[in-house]
C-alpha atoms as a PDB file:
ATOM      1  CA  UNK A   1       8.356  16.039   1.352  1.00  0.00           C
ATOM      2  CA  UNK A   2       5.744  13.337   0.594  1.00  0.00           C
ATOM      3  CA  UNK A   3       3.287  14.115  -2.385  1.00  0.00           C
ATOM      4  CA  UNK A   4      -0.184  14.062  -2.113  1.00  0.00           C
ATOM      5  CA  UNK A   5      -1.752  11.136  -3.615  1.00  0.00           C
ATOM      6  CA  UNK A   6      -5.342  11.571  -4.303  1.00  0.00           C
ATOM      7  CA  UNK A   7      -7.234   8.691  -3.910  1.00  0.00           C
ATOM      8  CA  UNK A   8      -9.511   7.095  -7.232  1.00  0.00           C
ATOM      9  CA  UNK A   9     -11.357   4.223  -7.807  1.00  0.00           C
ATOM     10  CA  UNK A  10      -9.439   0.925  -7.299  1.00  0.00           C
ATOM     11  CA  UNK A  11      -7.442   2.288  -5.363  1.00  0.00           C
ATOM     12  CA  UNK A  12      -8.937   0.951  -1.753  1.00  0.00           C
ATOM     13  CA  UNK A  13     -11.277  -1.641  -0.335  1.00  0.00           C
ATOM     14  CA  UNK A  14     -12.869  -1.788   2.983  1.00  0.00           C
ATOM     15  CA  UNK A  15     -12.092  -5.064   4.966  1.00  0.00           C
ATOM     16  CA  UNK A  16     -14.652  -7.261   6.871  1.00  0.00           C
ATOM     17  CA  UNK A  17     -13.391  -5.195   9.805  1.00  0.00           C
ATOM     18  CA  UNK A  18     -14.272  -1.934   8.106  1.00  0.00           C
ATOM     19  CA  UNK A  19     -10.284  -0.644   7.729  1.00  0.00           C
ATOM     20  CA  UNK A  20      -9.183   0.686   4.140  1.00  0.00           C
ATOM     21  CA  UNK A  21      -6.725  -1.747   2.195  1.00  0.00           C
ATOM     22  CA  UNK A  22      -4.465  -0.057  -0.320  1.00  0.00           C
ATOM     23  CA  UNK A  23      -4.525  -2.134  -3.328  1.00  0.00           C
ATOM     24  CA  UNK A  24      -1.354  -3.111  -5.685  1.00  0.00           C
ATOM     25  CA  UNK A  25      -2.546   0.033  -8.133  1.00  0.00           C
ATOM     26  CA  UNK A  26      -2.343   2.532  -5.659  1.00  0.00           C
ATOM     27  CA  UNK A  27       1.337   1.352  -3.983  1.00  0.00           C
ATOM     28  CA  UNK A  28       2.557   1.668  -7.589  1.00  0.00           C
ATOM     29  CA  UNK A  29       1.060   4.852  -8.060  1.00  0.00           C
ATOM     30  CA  UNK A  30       2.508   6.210  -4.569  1.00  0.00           C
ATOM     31  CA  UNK A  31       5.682   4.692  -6.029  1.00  0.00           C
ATOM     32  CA  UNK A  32       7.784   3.459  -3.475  1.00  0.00           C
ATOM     33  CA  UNK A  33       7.340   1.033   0.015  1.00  0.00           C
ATOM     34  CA  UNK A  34       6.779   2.386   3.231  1.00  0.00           C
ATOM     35  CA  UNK A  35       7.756  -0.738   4.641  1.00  0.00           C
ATOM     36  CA  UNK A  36       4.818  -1.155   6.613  1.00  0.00           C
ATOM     37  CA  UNK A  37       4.080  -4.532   6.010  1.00  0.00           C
ATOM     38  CA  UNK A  38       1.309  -3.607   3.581  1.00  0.00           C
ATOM     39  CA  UNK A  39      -1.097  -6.396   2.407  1.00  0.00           C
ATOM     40  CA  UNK A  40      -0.995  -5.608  -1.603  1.00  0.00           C
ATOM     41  CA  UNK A  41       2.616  -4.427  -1.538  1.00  0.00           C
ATOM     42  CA  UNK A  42       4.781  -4.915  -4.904  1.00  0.00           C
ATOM     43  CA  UNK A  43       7.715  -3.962  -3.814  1.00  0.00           C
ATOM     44  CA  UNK A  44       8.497  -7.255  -2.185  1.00  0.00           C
ATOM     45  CA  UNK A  45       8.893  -6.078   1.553  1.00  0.00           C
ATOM     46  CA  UNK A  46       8.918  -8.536   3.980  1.00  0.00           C
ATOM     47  CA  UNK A  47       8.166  -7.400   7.802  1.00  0.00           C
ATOM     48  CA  UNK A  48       9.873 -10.227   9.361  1.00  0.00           C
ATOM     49  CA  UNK A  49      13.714  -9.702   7.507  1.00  0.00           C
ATOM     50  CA  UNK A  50      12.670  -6.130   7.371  1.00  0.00           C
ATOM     51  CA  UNK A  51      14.198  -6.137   3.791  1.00  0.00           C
ATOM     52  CA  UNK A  52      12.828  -5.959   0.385  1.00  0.00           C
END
């Protein structure tokens, strides 16, 4: 099961479109990709191999 996460300062922004962007310090603190293609990811995962 997934842990709970809670969310602090730094964590997010709001785009110009008004969606929340996970920043680098938060997909760290999660602590492993979801391989969603995220914006800020560190883990390196690239949508179009699929592979990290």
């Amino acid at each position: 099961m997934k842990k709970n996460i809670p969310i602090e300062d730094g964590d997010f922004y709001l785009s110009e479109e008004g969606y929340r962007v996970f920043t680098k310090q938060y997909h760290l603190k999660r602590g492993y990709c979801c391989e969603s293609g995220c914006r800020h990811c560190p883990y390196g995962y690239d949508p179009k191999t699929n592979r990290q």
